[in-house]
Protein backbone atom coordinates (compact mmCIF):
# COMPACT_ATOMS: atom_id res chain seq x y z
CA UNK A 1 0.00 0.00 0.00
CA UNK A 2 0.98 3.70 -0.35
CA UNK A 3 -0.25 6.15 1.47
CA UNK A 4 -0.28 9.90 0.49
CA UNK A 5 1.96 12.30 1.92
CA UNK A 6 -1.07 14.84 2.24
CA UNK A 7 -3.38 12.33 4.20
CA UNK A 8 -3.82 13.71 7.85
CA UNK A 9 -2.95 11.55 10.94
CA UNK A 10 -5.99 9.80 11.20
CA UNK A 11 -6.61 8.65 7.99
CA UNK A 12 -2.82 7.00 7.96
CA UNK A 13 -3.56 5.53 11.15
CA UNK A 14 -6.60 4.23 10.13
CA UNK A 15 -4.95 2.78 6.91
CA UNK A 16 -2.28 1.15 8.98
CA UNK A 17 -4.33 -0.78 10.91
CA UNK A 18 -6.96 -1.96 8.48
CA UNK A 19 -7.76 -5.65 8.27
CA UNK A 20 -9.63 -6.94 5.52
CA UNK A 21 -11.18 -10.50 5.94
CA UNK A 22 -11.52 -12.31 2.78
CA UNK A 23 -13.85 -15.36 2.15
CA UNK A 24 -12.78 -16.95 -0.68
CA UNK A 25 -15.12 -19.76 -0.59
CA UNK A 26 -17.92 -20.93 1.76
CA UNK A 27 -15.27 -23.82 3.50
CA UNK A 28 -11.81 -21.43 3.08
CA UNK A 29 -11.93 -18.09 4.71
CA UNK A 30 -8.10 -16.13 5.06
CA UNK A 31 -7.63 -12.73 6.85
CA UNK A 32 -4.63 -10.98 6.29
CA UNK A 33 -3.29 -7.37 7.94
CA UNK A 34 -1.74 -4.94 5.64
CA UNK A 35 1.48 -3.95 6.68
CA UNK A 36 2.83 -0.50 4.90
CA UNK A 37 5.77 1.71 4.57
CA UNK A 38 4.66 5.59 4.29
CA UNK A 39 6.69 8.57 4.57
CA UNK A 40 5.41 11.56 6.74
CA UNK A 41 6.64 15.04 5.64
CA UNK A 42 6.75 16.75 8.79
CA UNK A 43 7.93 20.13 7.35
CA UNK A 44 5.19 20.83 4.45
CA UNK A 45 5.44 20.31 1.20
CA UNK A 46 8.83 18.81 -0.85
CA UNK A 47 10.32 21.43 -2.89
CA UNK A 48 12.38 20.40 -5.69
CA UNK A 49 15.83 22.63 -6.49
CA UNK A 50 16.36 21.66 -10.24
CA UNK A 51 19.12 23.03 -12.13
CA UNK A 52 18.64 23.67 -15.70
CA UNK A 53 15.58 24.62 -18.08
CA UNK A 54 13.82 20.74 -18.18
CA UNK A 55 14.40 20.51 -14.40
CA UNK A 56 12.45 23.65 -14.02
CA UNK A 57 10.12 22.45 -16.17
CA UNK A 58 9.16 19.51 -14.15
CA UNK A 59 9.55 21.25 -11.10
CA UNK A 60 6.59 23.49 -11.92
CA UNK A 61 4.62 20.10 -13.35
CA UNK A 62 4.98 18.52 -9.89
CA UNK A 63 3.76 22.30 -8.14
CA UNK A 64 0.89 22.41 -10.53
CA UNK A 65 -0.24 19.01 -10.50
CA UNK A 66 0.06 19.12 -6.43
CA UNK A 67 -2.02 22.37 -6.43
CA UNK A 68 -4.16 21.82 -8.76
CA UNK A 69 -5.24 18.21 -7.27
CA UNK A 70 -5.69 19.40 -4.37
CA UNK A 71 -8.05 21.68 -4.56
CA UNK A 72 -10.09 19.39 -6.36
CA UNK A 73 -9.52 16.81 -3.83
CA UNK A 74 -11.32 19.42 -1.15
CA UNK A 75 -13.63 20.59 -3.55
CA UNK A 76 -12.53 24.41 -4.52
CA UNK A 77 -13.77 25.19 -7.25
CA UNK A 78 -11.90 29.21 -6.72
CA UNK A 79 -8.71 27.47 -5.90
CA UNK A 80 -8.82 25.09 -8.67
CA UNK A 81 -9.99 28.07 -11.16
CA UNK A 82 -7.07 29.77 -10.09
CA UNK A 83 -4.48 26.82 -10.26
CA UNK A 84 -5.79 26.87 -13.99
CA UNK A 85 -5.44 30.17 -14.86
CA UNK A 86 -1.76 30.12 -13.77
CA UNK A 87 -0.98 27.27 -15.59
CA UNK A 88 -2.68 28.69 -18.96
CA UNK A 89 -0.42 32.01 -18.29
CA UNK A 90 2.69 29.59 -18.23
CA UNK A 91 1.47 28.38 -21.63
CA UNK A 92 0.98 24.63 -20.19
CA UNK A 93 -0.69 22.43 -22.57
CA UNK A 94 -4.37 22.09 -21.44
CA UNK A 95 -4.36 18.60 -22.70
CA UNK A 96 -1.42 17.50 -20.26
CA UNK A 97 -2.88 19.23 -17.63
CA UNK A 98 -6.39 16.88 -18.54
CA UNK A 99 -4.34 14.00 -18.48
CA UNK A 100 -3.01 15.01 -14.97
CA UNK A 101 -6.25 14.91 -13.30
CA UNK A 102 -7.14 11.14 -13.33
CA UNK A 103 -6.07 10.05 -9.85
CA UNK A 104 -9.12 12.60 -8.81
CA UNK A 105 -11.47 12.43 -11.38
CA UNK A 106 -12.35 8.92 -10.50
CA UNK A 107 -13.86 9.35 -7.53
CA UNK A 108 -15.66 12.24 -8.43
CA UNK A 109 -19.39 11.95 -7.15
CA UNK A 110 -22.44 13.71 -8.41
CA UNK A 111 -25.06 12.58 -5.66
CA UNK A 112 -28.18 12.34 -5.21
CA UNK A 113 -26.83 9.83 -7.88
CA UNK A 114 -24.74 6.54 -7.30
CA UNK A 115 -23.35 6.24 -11.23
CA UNK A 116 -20.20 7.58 -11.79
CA UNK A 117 -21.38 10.22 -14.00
CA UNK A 118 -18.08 12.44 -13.87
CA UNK A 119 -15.53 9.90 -14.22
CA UNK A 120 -17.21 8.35 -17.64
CA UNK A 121 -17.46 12.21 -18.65
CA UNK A 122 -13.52 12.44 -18.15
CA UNK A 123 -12.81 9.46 -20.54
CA UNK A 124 -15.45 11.04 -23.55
CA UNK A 125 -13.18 14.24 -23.35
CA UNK A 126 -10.85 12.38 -25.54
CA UNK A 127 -12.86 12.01 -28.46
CA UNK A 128 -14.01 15.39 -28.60
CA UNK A 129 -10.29 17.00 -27.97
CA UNK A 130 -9.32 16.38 -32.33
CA UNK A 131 -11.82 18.13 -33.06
CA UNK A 132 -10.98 21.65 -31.27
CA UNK A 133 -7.88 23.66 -31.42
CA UNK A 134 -5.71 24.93 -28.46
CA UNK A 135 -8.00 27.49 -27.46
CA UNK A 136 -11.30 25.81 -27.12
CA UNK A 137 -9.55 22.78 -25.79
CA UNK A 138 -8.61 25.26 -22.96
CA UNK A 139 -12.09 26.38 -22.95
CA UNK A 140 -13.36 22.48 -22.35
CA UNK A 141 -10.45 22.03 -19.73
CA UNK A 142 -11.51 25.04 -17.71
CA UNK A 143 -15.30 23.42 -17.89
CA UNK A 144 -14.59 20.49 -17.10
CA UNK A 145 -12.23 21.02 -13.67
CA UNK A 146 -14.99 23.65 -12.83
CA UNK A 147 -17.17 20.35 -12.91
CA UNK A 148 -15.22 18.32 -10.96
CA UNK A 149 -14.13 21.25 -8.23
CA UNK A 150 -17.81 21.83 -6.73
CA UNK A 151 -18.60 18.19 -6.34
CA UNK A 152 -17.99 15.94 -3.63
CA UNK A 153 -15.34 13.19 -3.68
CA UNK A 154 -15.58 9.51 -2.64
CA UNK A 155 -13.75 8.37 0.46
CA UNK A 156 -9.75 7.98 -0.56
CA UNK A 157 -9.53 3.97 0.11
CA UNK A 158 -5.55 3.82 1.02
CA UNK A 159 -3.52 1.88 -1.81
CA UNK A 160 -3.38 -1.68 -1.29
CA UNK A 161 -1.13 -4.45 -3.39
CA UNK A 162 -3.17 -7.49 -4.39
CA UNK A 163 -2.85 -10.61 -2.56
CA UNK A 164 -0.79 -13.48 -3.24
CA UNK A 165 -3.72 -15.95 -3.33
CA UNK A 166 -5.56 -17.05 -6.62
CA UNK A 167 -9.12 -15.03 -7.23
CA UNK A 168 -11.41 -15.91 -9.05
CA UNK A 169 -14.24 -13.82 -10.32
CA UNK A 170 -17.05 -15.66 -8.39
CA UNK A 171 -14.93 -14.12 -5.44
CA UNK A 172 -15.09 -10.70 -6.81
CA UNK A 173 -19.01 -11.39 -7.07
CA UNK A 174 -19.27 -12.79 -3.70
CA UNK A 175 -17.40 -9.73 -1.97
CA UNK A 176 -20.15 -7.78 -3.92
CA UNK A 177 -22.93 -9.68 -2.50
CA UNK A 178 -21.56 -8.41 0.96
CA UNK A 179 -21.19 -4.78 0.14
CA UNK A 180 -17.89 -4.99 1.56
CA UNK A 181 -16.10 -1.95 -0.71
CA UNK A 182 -12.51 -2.22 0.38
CA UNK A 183 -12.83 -6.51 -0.10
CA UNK A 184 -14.10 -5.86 -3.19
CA UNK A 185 -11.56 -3.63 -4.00
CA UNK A 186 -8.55 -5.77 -3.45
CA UNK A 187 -10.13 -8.61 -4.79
CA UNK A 188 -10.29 -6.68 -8.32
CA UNK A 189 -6.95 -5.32 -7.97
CA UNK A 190 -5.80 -9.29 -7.50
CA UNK A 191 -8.03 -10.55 -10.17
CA UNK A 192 -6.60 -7.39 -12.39
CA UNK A 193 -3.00 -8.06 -11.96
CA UNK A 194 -3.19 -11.70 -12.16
CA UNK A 195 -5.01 -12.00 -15.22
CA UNK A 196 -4.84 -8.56 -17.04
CA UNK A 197 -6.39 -5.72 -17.18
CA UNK A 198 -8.81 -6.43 -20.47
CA UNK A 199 -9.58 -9.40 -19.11
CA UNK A 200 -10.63 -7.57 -15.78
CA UNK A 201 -12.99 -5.44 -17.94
CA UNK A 202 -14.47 -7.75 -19.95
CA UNK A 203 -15.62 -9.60 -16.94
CA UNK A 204 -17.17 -6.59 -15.18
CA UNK A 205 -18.74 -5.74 -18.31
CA UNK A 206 -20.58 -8.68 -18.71
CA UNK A 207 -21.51 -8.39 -15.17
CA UNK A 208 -22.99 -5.07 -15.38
CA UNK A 209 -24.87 -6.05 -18.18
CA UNK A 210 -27.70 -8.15 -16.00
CA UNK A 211 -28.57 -4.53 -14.78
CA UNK A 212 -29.02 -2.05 -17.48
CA UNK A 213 -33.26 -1.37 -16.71
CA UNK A 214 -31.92 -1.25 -13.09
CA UNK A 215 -29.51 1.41 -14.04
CA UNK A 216 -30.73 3.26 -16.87
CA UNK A 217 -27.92 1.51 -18.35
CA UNK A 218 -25.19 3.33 -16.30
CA UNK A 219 -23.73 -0.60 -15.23
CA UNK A 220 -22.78 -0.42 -18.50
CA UNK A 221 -22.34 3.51 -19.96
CA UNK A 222 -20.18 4.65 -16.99
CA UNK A 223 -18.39 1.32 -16.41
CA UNK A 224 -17.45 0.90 -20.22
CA UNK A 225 -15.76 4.46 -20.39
CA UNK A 226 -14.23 4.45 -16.61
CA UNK A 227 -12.72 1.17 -17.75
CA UNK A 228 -11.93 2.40 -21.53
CA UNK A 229 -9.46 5.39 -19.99
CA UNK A 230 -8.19 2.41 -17.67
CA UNK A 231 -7.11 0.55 -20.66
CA UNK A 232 -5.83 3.68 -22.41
CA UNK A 233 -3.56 4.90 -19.34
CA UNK A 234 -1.00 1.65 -18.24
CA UNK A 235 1.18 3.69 -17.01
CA UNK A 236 -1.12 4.82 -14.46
CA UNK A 237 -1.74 3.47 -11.27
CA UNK A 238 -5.30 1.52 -11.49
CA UNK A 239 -6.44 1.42 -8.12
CA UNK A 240 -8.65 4.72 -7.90
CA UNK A 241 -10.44 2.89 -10.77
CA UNK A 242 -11.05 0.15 -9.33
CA UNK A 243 -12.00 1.90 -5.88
CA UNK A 244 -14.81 3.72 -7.73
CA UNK A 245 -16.24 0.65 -9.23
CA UNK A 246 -16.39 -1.20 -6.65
CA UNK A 247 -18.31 1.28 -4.34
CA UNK A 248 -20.24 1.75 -7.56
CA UNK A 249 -21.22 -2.10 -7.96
CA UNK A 250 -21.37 -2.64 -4.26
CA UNK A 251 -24.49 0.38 -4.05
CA UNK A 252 -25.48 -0.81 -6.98
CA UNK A 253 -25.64 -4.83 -6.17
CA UNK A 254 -24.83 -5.63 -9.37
CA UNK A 255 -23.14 -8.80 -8.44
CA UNK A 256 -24.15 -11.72 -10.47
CA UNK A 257 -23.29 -12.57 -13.88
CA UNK A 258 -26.03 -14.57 -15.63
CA UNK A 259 -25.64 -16.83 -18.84
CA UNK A 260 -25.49 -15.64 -21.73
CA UNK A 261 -28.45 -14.19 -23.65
CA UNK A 262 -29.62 -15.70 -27.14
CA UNK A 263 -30.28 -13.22 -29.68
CA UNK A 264 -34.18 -13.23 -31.16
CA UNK A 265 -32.59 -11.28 -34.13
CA UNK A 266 -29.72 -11.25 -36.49
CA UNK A 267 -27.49 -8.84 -34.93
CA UNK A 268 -27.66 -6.92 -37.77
CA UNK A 269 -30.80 -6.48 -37.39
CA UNK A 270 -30.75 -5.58 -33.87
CA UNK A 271 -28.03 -3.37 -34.27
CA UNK A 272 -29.66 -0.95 -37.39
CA UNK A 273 -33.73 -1.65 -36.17
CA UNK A 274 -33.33 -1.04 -32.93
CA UNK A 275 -30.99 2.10 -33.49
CA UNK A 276 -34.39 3.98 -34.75
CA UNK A 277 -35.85 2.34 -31.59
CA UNK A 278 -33.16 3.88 -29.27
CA UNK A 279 -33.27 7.59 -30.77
CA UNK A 280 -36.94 7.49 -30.74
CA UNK A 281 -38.54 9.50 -27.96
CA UNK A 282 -37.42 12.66 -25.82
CA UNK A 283 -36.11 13.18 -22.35
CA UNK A 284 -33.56 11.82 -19.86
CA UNK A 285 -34.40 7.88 -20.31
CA UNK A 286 -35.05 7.91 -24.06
CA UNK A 287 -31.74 9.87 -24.22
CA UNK A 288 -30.08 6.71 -22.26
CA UNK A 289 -30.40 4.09 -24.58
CA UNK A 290 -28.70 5.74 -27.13
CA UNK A 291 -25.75 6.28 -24.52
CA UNK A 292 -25.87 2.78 -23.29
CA UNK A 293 -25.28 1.51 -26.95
CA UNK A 294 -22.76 4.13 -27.30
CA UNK A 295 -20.89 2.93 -24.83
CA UNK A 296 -21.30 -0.50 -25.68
CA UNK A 297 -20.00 -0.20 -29.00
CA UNK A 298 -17.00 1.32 -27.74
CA UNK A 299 -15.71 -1.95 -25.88
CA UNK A 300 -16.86 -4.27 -28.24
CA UNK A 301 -13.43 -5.05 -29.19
CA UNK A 302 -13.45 -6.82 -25.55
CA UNK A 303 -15.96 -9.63 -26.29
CA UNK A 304 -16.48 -12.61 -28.91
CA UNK A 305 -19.08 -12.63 -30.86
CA UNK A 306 -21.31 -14.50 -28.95
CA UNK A 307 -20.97 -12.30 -25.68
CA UNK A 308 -21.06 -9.45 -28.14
CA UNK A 309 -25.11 -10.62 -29.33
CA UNK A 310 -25.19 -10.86 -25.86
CA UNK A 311 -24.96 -7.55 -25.15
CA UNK A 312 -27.17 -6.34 -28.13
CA UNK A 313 -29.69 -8.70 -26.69
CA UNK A 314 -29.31 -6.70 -23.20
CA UNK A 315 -29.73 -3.40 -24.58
CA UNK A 316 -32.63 -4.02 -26.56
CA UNK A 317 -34.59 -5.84 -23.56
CA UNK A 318 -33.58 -2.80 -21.88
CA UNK A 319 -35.59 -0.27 -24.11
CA UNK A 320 -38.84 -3.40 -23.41
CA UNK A 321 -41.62 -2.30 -26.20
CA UNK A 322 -40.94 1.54 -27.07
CA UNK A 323 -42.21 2.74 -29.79
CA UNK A 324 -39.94 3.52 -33.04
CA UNK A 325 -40.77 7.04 -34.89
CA UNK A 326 -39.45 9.18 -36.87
CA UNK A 327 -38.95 13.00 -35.80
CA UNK A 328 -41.16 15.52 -37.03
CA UNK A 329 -39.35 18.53 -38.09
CA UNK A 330 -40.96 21.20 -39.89
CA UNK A 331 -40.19 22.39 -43.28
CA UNK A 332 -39.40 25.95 -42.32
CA UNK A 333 -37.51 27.72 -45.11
CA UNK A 334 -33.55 28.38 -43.10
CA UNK A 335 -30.86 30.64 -45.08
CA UNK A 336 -27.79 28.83 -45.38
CA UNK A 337 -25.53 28.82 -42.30
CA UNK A 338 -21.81 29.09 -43.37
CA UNK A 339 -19.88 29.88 -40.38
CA UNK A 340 -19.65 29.16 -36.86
CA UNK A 341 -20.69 33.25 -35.93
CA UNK A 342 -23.80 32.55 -37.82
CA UNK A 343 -24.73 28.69 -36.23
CA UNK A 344 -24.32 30.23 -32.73
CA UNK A 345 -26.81 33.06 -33.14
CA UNK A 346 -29.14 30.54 -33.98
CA UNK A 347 -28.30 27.98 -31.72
CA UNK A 348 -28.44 29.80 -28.51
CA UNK A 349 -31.99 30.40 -29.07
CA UNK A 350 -32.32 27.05 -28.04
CA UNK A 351 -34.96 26.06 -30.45
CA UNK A 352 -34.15 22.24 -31.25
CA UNK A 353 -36.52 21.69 -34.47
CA UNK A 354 -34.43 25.04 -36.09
CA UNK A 355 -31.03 23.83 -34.87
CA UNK A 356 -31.61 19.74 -36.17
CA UNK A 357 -33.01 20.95 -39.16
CA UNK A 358 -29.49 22.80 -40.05
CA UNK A 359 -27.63 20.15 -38.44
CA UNK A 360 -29.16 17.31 -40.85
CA UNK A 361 -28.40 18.86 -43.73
CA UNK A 362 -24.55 18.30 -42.83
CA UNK A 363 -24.95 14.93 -42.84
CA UNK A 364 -24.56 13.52 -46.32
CA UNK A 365 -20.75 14.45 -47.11
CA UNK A 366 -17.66 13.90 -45.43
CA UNK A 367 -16.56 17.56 -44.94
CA UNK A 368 -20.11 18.81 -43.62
CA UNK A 369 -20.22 15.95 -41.12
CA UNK A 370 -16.83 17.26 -39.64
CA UNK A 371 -18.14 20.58 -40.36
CA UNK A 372 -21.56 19.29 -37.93
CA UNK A 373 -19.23 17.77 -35.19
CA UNK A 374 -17.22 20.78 -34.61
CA UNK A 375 -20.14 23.36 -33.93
CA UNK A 376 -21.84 21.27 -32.41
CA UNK A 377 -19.37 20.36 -29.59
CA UNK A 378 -18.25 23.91 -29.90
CA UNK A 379 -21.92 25.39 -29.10
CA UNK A 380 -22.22 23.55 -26.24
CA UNK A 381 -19.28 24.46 -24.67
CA UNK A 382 -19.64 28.30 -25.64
CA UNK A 383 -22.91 28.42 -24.06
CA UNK A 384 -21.78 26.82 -20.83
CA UNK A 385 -22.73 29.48 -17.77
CA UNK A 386 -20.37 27.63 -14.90
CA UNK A 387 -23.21 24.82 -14.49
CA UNK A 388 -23.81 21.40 -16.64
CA UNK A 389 -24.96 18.28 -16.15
CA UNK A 390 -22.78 15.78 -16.98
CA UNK A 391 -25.07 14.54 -19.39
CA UNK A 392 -24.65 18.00 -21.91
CA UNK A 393 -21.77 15.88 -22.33
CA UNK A 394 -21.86 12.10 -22.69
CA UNK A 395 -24.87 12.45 -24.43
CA UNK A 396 -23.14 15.09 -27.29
CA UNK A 397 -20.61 11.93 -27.20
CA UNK A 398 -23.70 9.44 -27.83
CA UNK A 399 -25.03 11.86 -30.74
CA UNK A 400 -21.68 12.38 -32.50
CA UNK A 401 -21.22 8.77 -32.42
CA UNK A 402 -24.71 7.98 -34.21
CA UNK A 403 -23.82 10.85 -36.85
CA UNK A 404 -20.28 9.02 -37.53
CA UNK A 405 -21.88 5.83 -37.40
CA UNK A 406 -25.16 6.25 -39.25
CA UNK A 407 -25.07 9.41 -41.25
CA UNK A 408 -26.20 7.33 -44.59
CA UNK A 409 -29.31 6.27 -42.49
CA UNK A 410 -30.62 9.63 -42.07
CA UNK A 411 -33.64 9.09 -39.91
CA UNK A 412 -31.39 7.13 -36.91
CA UNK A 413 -28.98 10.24 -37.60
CA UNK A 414 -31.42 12.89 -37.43
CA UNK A 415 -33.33 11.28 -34.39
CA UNK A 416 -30.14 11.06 -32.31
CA UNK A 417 -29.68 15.02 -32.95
CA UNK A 418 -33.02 15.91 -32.42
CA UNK A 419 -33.24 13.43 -29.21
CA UNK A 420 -29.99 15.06 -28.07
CA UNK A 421 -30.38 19.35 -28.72
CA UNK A 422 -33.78 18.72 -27.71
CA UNK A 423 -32.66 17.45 -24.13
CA UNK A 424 -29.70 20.03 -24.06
CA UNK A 425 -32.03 22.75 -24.63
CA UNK A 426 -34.76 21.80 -22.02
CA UNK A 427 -32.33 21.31 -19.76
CA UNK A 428 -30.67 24.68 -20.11
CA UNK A 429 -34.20 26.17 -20.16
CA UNK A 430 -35.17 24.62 -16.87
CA UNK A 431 -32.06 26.06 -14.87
CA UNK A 432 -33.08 29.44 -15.58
């Protein structure tokens, strides 16, 4: 185990006497008592005296990363704002300083909710950051730490190595079934390092996916994203991942994985009919099964092809008998929109039948669907007023990934953008 340098007396003492009783079967039961080595900085904080220009350089990465964690660690949103804005006057790349923030970002909470809402937000960032140049990316930095500053954090479970035993995943399950976070947590970090990270997510995966109508499909939308940034990041440390997930599965009690589902369908079928189904209909919910399959496509490259139908089959039993239809828009005459100046005006009227009805027209070539992606993304961040819901954002990531997807299927593509401004726009409307 490690243990911070910034954790207060209690918390280390606490940490250094844990004992965590594991039951790895109903006959076996082992308890072990974590031993650690910490170092206590009884003087403040380590300064580093680096001679030279790259010695500097990290010198003032370590300060910045130090400052600007903690303050989101005690929730500052002024502190953090600030740490920001001195880091953007250095001319430090916003993207590094994104990349920085993952220790903190995972257990990021947004309650009255148990999904990790902010955490899968952090991993969409990435597919939006091509699109934007250095200025707007500093823009969606400065949103997105704003975010994560104001919200509470979960508890900071201290570091622990996995165990020497073999772990199965039926005892990952089983410390689920008992609600016993910091069990379950070792018992994923053992089952991670022992048989790989991928394989790690493929099996939670396929667990979550027994609970997407008890979710809204977050055991799935959150988990594949938290797990996706996992995957993309090696070189970082994957504990406060797996410290989120399992409070998140624990609350949850998502802790059985159940055989494999048949498909009634060719999954082609599934895949293309039931896309129509999933844009279909407005608000929060409707909006959630086009995320869930978002998602789900994303970490495909994790299953076979039978676990794969499996998880088509899940999604579509999770949107049960709703009704597929085609938006209505109306066929107002629009002049033609050819710059970004002229989209915005219109956009923040907030008027979603006006803004899909430009935005479908920039579906059909390859230059007006980047063309569609960028103002898009960009709108919503320019009309940001220092409060979103995290779903402004996964569910522009859900949208963008229908129009990239489906853009030759024009009534899935213009449903998803309809479903999505329409939801944006409301939501905007209703915090005023």
């Amino acid at each position: 185990m490690v243990l911070d340098a910034s954790q207060g007396t209690v918390e280390r003492v606490k940490a250094l006497t844990l004992q965590v009783r594991l039951t790895f079967s109903s006959e076996v039961t082992a308890y072990f008592e974590c031993s650690y080595f910490f170092v206590s900085f009884l003087r403040g904080p380590v300064y580093y005296q680096i001679i030279g220009e790259e010695g500097s350089k990290l010198g003032r990465k370590v300060s910045m990363e130090n400052d600007l964690l903690k303050a989101l660690e005690v929730s500052d949103p002024t502190g953090a704002s600030e740490c920001l804005r001195q880091e953007f006057k250095r001319g430090t790349d916003p993207w590094q300083i994104h990349l920085t923030l993952f220790p903190v970002v995972q257990r990021v909470l947004n309650p009255p909710f148990i999904n990790p809402h902010l955490p899968k937000m952090y991993r969409i960032y990435r597919e939006f950051v091509p699109l934007l140049n250095q200025e707007e990316i500093r823009r969606l930095v400065s949103l997105e730490v704003n975010e994560y500053a104001k919200r509470p954090k979960l508890e900071k479970l201290p570091s622990l190595n996995p165990l020497n035993s073999h772990v199965s995943f039926s005892d990952v399950e089983n410390a689920l079934r008992q609600k016993d976070w910091e069990k379950s947590a070792v018992l994923m970090t053992t089952f991670y390092s022992k048989q790989g990270a991928k394989e790690f997510a493929r099996r939670l995966l396929l667990l979550g996916s027994d609970y997407l109508q008890d979710s809204l499909g977050h055991s799935i939308s959150c988990t594949a994203f938290i797990l996706l940034e996992m995957l993309e990041r090696p070189e970082e440390n994957p504990w406060p991942v797996l410290t989120t997930l399992a409070d998140y599965f624990c609350r949850g009690e998502f802790d059985k994985t159940r055989a494999l589902r048949k498909p009634h369908y060719p999954p082609e079928e599934i895949s293309n009919r039931s896309m129509l189904q999933a844009t279909s209909g407005r608000g929060i919910v409707n909006l959630h099964h086009t995320i869930t399959r978002y998602a789900m496509d994303r970490v495909r490259h994790l299953f076979t092809p039978e676990e794969d139908n499996h998880m088509l089959e899940a999604w579509r039993e999770f949107m049960g008998n709703k009704k597929s239809a085609e938006v209505v828009l109306g066929a107002e005459e629009m002049k033609q929109v050819d710059d970004y100046a002229a989209f915005y005006n219109m956009f923040k009227k907030l008027d979603p039948q006006s803004t899909t009805n430009h935005l479908r027209r920039l579906l059909t070539e390859p230059e007006a669907r980047q063309k569609l992606t960028y103002i898009l993304l960009r709108g919503v961040c320019d009309l940001y007023q220092n409060d979103y819901n995290p779903h402004y954002l996964t569910g522009l990531g859900s949208a963008l990934w229908v129009v990239d997807k489906y853009w030759d299927e024009a009534p899935i593509a213009t449903n998803a953008l309809f479903q999505y401004v329409d939801f944006f726009f409301n939501g905007l409307k209703s915090d005023d």
